[in-house]
PDB file of N, CA and C in Angstrom:
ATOM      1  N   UNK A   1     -27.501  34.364 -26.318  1.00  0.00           N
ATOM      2  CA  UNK A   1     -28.803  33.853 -25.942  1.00  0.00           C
ATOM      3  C   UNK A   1     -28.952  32.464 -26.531  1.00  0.00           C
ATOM      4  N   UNK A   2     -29.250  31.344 -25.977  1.00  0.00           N
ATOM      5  CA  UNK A   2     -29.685  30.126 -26.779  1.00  0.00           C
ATOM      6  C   UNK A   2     -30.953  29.864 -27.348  1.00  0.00           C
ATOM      7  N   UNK A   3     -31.102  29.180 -28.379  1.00  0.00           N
ATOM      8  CA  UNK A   3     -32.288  28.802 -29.058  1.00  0.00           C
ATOM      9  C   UNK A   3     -33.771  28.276 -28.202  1.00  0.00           C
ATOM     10  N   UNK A   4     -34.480  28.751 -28.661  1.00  0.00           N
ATOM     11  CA  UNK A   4     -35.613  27.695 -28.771  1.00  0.00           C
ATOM     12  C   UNK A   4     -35.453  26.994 -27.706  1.00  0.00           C
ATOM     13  N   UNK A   5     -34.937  25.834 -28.387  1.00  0.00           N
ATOM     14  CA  UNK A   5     -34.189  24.554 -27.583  1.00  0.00           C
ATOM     15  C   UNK A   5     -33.409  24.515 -26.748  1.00  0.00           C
ATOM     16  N   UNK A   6     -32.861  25.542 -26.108  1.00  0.00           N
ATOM     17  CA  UNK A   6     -31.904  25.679 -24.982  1.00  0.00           C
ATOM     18  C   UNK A   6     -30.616  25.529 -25.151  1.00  0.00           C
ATOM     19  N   UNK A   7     -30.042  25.419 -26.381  1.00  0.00           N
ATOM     20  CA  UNK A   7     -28.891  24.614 -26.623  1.00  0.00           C
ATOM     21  C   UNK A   7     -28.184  26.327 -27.508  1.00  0.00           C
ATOM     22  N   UNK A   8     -27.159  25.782 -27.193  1.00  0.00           N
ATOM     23  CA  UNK A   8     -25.942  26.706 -27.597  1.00  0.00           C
ATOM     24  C   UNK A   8     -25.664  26.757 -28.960  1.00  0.00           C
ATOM     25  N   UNK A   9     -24.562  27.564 -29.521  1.00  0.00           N
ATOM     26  CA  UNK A   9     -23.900  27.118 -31.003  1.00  0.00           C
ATOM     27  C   UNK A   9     -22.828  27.304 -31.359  1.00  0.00           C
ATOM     28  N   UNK A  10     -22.405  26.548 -29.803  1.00  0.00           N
ATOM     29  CA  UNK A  10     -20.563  26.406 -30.127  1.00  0.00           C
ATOM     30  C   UNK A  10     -20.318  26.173 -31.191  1.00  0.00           C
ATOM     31  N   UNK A  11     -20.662  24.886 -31.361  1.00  0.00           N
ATOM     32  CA  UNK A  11     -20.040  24.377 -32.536  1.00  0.00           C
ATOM     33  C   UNK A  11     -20.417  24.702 -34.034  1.00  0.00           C
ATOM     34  N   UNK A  12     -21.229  25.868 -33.897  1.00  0.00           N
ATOM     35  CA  UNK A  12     -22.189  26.040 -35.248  1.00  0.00           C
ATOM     36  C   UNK A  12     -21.237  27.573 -35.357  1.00  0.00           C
ATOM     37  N   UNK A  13     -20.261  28.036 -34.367  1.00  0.00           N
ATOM     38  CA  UNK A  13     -20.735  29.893 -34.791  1.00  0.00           C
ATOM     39  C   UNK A  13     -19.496  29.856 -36.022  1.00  0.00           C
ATOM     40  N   UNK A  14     -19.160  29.096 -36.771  1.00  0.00           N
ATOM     41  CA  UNK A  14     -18.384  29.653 -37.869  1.00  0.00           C
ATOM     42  C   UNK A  14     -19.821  29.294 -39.116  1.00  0.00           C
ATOM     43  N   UNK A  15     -20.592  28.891 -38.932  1.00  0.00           N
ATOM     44  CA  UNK A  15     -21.387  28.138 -39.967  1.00  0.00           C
ATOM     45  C   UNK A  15     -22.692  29.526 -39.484  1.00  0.00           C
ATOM     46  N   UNK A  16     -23.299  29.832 -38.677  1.00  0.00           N
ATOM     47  CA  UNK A  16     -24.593  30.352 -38.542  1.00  0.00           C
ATOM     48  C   UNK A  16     -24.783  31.405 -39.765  1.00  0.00           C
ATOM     49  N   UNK A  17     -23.473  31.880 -39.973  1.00  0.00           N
ATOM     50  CA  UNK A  17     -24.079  33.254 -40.990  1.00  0.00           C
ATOM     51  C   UNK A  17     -24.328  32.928 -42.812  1.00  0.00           C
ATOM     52  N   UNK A  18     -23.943  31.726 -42.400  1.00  0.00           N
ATOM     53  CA  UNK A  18     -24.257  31.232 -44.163  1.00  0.00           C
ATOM     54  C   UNK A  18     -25.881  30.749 -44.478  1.00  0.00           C
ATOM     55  N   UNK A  19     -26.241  31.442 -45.610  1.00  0.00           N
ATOM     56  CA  UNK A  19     -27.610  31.335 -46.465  1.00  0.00           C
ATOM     57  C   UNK A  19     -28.102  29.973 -45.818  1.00  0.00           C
ATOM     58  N   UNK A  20     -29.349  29.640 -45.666  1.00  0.00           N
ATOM     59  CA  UNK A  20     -30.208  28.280 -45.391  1.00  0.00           C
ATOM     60  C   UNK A  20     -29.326  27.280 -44.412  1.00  0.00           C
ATOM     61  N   UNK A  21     -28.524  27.831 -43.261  1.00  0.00           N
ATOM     62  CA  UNK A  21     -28.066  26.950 -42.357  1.00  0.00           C
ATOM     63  C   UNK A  21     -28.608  27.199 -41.109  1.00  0.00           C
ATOM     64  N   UNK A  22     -29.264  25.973 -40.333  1.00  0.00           N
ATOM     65  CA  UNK A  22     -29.891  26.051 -39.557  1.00  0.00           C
ATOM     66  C   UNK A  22     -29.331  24.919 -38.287  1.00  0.00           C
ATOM     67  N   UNK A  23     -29.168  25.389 -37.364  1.00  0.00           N
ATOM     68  CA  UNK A  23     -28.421  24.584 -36.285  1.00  0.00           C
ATOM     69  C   UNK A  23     -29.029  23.544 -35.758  1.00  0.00           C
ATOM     70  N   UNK A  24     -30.596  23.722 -35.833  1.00  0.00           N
ATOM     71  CA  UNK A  24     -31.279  22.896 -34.723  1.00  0.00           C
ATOM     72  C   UNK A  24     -32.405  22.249 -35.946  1.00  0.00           C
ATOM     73  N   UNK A  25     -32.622  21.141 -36.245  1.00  0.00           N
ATOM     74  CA  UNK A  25     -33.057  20.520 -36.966  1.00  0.00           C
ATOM     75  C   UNK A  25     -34.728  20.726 -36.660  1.00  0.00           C
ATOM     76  N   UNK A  26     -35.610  20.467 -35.470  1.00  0.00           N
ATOM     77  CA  UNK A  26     -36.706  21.315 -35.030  1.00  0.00           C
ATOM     78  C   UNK A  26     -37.102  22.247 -35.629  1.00  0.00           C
ATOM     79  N   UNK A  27     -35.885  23.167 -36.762  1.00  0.00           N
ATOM     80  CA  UNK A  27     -36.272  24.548 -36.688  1.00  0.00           C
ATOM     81  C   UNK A  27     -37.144  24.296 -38.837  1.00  0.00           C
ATOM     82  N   UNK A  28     -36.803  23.142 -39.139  1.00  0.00           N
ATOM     83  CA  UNK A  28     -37.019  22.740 -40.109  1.00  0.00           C
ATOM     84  C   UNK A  28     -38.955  22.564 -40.549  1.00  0.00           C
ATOM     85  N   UNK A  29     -39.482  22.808 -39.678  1.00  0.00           N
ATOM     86  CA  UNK A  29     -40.511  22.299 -39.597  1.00  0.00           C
ATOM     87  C   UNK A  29     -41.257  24.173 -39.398  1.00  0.00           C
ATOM     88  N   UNK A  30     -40.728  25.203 -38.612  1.00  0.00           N
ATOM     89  CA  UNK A  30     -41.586  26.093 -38.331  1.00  0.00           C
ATOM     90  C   UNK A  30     -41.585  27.481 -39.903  1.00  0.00           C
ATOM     91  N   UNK A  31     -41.032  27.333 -40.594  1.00  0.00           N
ATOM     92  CA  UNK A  31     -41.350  28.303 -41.852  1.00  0.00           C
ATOM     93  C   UNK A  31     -40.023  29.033 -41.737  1.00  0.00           C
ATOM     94  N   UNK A  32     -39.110  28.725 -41.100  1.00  0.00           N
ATOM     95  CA  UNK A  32     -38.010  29.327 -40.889  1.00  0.00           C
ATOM     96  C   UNK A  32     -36.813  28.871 -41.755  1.00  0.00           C
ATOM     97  N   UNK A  33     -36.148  29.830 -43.071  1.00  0.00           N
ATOM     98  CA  UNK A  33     -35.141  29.303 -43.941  1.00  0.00           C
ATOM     99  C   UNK A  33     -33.923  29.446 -43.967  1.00  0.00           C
ATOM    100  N   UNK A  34     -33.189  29.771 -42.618  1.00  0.00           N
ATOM    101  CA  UNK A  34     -32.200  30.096 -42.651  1.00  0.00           C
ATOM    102  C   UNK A  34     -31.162  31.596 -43.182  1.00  0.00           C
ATOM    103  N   UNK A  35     -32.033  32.717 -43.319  1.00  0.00           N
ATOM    104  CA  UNK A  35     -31.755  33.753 -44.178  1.00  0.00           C
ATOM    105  C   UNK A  35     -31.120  34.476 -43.257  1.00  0.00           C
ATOM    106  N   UNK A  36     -32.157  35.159 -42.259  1.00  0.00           N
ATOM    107  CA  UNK A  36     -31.969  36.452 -41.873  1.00  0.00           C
ATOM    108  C   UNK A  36     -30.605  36.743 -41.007  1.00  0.00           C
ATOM    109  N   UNK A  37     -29.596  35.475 -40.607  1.00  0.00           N
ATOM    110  CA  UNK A  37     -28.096  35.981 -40.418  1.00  0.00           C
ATOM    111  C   UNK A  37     -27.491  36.420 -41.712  1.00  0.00           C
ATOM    112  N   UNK A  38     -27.833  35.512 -42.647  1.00  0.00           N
ATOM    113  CA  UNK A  38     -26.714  35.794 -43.257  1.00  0.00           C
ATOM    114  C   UNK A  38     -27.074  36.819 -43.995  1.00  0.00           C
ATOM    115  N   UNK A  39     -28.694  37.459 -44.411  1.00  0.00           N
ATOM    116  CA  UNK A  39     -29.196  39.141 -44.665  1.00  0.00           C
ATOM    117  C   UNK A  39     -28.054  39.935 -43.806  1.00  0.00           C
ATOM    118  N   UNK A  40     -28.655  40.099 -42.605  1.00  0.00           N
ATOM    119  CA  UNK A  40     -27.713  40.467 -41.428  1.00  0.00           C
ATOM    120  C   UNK A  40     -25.962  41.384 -41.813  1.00  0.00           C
ATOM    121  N   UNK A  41     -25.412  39.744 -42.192  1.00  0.00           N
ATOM    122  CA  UNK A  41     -24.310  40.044 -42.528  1.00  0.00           C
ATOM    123  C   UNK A  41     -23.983  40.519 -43.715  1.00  0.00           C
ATOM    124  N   UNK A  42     -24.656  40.050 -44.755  1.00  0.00           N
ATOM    125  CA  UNK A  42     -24.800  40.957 -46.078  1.00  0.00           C
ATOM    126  C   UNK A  42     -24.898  42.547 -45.888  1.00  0.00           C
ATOM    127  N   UNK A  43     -26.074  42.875 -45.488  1.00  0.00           N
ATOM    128  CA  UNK A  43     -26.218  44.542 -45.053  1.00  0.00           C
ATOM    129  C   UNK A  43     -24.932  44.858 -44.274  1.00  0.00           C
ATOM    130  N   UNK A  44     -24.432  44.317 -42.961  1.00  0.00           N
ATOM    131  CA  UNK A  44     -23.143  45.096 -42.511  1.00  0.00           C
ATOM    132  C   UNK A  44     -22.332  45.311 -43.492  1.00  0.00           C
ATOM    133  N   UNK A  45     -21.818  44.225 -44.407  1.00  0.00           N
ATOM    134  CA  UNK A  45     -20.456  44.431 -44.889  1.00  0.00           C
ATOM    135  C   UNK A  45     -20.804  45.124 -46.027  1.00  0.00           C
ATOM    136  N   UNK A  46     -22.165  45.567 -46.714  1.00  0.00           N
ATOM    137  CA  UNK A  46     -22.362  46.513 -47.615  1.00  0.00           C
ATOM    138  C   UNK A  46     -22.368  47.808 -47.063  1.00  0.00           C
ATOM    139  N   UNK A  47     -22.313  48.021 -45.918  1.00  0.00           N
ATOM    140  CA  UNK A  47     -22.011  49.290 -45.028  1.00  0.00           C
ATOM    141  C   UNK A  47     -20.490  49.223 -44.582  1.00  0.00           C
ATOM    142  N   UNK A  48     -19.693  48.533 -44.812  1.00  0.00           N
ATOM    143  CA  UNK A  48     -18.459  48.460 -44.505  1.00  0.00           C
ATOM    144  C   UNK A  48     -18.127  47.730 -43.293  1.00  0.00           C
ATOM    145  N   UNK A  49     -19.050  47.393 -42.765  1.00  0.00           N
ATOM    146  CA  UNK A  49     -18.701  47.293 -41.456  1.00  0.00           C
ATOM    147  C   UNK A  49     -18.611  44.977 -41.378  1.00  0.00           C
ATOM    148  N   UNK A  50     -18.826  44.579 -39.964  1.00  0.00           N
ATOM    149  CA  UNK A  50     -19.120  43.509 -39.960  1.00  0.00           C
ATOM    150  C   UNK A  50     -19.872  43.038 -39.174  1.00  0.00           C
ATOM    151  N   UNK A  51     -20.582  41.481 -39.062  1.00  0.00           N
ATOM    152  CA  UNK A  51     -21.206  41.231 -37.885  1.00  0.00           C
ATOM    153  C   UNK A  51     -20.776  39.504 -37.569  1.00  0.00           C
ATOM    154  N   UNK A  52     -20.638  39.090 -36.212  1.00  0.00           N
ATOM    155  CA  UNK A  52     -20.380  38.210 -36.038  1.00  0.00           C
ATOM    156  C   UNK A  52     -20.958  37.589 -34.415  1.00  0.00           C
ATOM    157  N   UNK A  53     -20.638  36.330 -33.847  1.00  0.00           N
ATOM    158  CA  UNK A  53     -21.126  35.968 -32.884  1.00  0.00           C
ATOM    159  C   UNK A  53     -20.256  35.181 -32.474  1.00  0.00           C
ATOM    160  N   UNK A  54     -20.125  34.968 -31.128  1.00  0.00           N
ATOM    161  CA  UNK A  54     -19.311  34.109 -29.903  1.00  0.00           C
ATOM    162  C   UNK A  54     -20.017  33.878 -28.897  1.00  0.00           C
ATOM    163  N   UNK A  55     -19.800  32.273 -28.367  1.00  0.00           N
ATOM    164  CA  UNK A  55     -20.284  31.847 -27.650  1.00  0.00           C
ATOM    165  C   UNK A  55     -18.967  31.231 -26.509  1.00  0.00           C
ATOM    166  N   UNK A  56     -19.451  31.705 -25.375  1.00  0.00           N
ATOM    167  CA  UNK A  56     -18.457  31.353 -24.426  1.00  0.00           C
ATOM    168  C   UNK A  56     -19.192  30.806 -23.288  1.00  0.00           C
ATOM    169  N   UNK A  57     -19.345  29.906 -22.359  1.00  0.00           N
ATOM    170  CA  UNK A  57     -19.792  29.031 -21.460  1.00  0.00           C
ATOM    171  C   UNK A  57     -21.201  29.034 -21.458  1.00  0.00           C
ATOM    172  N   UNK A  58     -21.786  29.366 -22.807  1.00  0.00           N
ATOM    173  CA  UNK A  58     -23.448  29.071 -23.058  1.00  0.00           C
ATOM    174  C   UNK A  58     -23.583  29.920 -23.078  1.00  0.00           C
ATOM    175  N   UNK A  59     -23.660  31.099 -23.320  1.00  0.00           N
ATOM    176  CA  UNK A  59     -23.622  32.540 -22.965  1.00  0.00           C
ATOM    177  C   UNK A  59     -23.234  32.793 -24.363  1.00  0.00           C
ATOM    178  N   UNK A  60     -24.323  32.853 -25.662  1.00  0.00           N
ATOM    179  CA  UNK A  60     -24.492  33.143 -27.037  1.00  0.00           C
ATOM    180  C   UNK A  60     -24.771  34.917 -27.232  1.00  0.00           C
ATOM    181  N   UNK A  61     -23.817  35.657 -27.802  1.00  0.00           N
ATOM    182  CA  UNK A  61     -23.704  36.838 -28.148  1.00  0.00           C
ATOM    183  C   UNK A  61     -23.316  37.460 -29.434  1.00  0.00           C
ATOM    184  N   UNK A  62     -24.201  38.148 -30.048  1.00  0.00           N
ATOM    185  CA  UNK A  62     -24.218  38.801 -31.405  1.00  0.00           C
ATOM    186  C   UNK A  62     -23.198  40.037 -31.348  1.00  0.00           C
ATOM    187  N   UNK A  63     -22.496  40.174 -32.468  1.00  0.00           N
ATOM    188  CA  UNK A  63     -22.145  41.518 -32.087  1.00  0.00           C
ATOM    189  C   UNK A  63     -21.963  42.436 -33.798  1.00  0.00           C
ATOM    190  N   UNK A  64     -22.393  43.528 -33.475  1.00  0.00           N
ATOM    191  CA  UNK A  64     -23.155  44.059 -35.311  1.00  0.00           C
ATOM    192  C   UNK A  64     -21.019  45.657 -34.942  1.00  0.00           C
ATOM    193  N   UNK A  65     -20.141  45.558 -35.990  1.00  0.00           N
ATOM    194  CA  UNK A  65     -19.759  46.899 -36.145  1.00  0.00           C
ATOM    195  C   UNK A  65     -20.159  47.820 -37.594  1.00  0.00           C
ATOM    196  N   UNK A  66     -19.663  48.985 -37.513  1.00  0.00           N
ATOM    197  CA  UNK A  66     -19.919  49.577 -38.857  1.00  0.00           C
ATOM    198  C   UNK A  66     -19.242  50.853 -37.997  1.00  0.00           C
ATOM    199  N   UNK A  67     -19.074  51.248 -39.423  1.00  0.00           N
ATOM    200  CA  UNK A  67     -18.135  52.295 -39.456  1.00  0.00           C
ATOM    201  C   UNK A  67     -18.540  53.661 -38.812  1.00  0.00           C
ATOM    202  N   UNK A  68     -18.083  54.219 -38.610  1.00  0.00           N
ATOM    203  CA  UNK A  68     -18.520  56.123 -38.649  1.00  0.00           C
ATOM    204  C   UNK A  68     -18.036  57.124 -39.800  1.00  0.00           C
ATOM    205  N   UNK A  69     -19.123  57.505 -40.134  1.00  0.00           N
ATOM    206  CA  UNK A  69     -18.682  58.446 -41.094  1.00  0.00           C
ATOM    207  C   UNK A  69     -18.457  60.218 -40.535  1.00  0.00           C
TER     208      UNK A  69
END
């Protein structure tokens, strides 16, 4: 899905899941700190599992695994 702004994050998806990184500079202004990916990814991999995202011809997709017990 793209932002806000319409814009993609090719070039951002190795960077999105780190603490206070924010792709779109706009986003600096609405109360928004950059957390809740990299929460996100914290909680998966404390469940064992992982989470990550790919973007392929604008077409932005999350994808959460974890294990089965």
């Amino acid at each position: 899905m793209a932002g806000q702004c319409g814009c993609t994050f090719t070039l951002y998806v190795d960077d999105i899941f780190k603490r206070f990184y924010r792709t779109d500079p706009a986003h600096h202004r609405n109360g928004s700190y950059g957390l809740g990916l990299a929460i996100a990814a914290g909680v998966a991999e404390q469940h064992g599992g992982k989470v990550w995202a790919e973007s392929i011809a604008g077409v932005n997709t999350f994808y959460l695994e974890l294990k089965t017990v």
